[in-house]
Every structure is written in structure tokens, then in C-alpha cells.
C-alpha atoms as a PDB file:
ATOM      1  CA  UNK A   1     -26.140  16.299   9.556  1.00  0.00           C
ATOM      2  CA  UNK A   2     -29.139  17.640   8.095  1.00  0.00           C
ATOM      3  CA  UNK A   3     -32.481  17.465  10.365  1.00  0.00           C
ATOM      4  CA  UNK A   4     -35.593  17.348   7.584  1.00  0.00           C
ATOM      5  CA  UNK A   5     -39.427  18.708   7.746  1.00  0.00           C
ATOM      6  CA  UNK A   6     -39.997  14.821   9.319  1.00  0.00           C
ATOM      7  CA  UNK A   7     -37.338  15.537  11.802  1.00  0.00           C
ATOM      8  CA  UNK A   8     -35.265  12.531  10.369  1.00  0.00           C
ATOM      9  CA  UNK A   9     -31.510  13.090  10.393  1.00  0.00           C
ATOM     10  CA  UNK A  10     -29.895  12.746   7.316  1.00  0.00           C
ATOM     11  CA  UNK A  11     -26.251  12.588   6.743  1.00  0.00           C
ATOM     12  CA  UNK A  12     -24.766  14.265   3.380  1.00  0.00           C
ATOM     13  CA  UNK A  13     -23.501  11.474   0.955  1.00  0.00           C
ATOM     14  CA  UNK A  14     -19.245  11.423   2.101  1.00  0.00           C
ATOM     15  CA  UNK A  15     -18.148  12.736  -0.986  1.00  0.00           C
ATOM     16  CA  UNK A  16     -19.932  15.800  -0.435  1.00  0.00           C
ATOM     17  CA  UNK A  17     -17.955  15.599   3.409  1.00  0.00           C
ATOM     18  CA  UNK A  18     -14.615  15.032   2.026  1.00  0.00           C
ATOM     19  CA  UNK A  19     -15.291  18.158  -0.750  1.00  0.00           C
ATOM     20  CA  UNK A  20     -15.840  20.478   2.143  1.00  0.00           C
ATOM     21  CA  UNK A  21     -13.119  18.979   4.112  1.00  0.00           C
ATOM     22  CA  UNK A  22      -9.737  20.743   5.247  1.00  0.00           C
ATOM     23  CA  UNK A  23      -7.123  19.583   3.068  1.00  0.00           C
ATOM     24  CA  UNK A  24      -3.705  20.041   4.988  1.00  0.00           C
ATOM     25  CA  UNK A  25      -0.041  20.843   3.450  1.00  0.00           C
ATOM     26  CA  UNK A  26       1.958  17.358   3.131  1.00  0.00           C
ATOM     27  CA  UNK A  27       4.259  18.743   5.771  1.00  0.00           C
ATOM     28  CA  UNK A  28       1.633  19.389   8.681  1.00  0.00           C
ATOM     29  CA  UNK A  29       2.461  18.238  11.762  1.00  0.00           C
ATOM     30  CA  UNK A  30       0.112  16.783  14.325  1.00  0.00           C
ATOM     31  CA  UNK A  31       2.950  16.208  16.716  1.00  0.00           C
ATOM     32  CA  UNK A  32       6.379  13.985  17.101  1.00  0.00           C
ATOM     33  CA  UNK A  33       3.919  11.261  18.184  1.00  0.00           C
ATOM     34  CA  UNK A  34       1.489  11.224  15.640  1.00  0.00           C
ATOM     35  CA  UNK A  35       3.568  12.129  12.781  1.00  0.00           C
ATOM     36  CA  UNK A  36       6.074   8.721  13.816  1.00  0.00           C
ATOM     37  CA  UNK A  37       3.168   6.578  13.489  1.00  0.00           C
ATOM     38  CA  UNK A  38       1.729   8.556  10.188  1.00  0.00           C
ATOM     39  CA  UNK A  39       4.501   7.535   8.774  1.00  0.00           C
ATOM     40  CA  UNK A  40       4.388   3.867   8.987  1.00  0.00           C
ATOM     41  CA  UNK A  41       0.858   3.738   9.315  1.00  0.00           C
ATOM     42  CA  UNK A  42       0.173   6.297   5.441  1.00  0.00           C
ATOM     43  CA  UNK A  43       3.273   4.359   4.111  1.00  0.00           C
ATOM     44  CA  UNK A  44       1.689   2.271   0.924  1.00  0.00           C
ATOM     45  CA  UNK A  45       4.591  -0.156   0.725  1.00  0.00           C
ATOM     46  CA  UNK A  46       4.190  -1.382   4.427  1.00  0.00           C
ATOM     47  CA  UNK A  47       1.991  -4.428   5.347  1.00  0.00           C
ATOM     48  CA  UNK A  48      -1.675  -4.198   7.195  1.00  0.00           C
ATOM     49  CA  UNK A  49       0.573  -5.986   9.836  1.00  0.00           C
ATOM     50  CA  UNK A  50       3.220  -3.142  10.124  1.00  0.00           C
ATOM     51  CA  UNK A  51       1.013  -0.553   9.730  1.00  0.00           C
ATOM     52  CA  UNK A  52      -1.469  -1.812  12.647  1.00  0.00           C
ATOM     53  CA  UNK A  53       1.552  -2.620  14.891  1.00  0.00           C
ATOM     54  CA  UNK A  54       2.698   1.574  14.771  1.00  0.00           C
ATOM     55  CA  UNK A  55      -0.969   2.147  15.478  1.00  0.00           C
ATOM     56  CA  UNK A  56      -1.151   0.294  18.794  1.00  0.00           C
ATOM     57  CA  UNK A  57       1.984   0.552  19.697  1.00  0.00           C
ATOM     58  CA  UNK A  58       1.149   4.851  18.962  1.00  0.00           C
ATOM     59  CA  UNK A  59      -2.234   3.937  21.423  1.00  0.00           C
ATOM     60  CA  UNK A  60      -0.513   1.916  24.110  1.00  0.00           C
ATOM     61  CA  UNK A  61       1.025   5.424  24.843  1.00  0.00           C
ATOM     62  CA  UNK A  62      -0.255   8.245  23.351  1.00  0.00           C
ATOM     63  CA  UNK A  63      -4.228   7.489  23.289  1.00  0.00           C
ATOM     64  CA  UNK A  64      -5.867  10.223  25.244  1.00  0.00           C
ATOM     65  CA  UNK A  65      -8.339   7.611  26.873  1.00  0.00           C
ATOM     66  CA  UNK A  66      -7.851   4.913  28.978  1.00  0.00           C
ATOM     67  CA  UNK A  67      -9.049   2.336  27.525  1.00  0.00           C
ATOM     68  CA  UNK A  68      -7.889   2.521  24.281  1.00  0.00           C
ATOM     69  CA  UNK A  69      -4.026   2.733  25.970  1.00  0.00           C
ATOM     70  CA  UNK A  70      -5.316  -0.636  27.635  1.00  0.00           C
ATOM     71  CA  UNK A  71      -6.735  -1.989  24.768  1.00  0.00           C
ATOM     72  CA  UNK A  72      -3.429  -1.128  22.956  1.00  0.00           C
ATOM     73  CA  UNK A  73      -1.539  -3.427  25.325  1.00  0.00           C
ATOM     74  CA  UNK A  74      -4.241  -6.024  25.782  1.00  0.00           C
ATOM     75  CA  UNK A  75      -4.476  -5.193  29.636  1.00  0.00           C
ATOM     76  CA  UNK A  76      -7.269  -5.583  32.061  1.00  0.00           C
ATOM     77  CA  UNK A  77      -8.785  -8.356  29.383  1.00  0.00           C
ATOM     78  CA  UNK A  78      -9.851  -5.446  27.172  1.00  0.00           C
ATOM     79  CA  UNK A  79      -8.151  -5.870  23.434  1.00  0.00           C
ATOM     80  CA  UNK A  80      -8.521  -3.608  20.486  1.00  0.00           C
ATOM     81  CA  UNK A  81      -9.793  -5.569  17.099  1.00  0.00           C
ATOM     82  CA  UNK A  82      -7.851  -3.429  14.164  1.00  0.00           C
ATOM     83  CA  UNK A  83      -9.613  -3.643  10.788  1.00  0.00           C
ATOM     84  CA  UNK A  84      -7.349  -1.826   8.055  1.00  0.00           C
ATOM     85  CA  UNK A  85      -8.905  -0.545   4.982  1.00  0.00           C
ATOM     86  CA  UNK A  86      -6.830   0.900   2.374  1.00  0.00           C
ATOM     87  CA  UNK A  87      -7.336   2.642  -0.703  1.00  0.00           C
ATOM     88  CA  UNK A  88      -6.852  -0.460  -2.707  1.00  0.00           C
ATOM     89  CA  UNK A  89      -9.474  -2.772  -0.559  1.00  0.00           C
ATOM     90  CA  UNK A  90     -11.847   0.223  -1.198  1.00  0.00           C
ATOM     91  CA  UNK A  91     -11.545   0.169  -4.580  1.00  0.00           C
ATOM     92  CA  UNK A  92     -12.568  -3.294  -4.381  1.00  0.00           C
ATOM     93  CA  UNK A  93     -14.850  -4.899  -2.333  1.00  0.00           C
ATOM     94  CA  UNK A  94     -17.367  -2.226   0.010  1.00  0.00           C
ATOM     95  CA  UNK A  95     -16.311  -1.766   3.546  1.00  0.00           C
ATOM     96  CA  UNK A  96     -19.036  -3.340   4.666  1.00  0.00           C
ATOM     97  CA  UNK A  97     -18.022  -6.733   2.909  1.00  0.00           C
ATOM     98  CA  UNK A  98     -13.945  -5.996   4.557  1.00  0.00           C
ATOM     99  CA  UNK A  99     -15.543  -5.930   8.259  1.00  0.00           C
ATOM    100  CA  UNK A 100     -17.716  -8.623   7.957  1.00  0.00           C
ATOM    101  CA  UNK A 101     -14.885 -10.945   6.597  1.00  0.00           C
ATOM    102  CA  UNK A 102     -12.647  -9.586   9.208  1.00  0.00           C
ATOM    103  CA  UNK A 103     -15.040 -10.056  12.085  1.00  0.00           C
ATOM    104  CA  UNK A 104     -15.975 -14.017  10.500  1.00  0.00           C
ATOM    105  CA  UNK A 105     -12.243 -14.324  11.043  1.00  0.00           C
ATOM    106  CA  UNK A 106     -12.242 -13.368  14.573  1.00  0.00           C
ATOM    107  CA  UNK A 107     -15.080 -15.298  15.210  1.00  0.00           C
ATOM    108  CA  UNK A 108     -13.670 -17.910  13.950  1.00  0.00           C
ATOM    109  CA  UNK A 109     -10.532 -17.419  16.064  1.00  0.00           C
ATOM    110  CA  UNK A 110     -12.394 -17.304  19.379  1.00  0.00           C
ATOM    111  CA  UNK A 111     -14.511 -20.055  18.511  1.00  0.00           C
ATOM    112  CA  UNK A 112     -14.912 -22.485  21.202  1.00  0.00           C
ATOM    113  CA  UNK A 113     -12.347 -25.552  19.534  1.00  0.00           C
ATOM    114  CA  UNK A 114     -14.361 -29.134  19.795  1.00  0.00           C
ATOM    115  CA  UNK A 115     -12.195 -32.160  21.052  1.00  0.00           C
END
């Protein structure tokens, strides 16, 4: 971040993040754990669905904090809502417009039902 003569923060534009970024070798390893669940989770031919069931079921144990492990497992009525953006959705609609239609949905879902 970038603090300017107004003392605003600014934050570069990403691209200029991801050009300065660390680019690892295919075959890093972050770890048994992590590198299980990369591989379902970076996999292009698996579902949202598959890929967001090897990320909580990677948080349920591996999460270093609490309540992400019990938001994993839906425990102690906290939950975890999982909105998956891949490199197709970016390509077409902003993310903006992906987690607004995902959180409609969820309203929608815990919607009080009428009788």
C-alpha cells in the first residue's frame, strides 16, 4: 500500500501485485496437507462442488484457527459460506457480480419460507 501527500492509502492496481509476486516451481510443496487439497482444489476438470468439499474438509483439520476448523464442520452454529471463483468465471462476469449472485442465493436459502 502506498500512503499519498493526503495521507490516503492507495493500493497498487493487482496486476502490478501479481508482477512482483513470487512465482513458485510446479513441484513446491506447502506440506502433505496442503498439497492433498491443492490438488483437488487447482484441478480444472473437478466441479466447484468437489473442489469446495477438499477445502473444508482440508479446514475442518488443518486450519490454524479455531473457528475456521468449526466453521469447516458447521459446529457451534458457526458455518463457512464458500464462494469459488475460477479462471473461467473471471474471465466472465467481475467478481463482484459472482458474490453478489452467490450471496442472493444464500439469502434466498435462509429466507424465512411463508405458509
Amino acid at each position: 500500500m502506498l500512503l499519498t501527500a493526503d495521507r490516503i492509502l492507495e493500493m497498487p492496481p493487482l496486476n502490478d501485485l501479481l508482477d512482483c509476486a513470487d512465482i513458485n516451481q510446479p513441484d513446491t510443496s506447502y506440506g502433505q496437507d496442503i498439497d492433498i487439497a491443492n490438488a483437488t482444489m487447482l484441478d480444472p476438470l473437478k466441479t466447484h462442488q468437489e473442489r469446495c468439499s477438499a477445502f473444508l474438509s482440508w479446514a475442518s483439520r488443518h486450519q490454524p484457527c479455531l473457528f475456521g476448523r468449526f466453521g469447516a464442520r458447521e459446529m457451534q452454529g458457526i458455518g463457512i459460506d464458500v464462494c469459488w471463483i475460477d479462471e473461467s468465471e473471471i474471465a466472465w462476469v467481475t467478481i463482484s457480480s459472482a458474490i453478489k449472485s452467490r450471496r442472493r442465493v444464500e439469502s434466498e436459502k435462509n429466507a424465512p419460507r411463508r405458509v
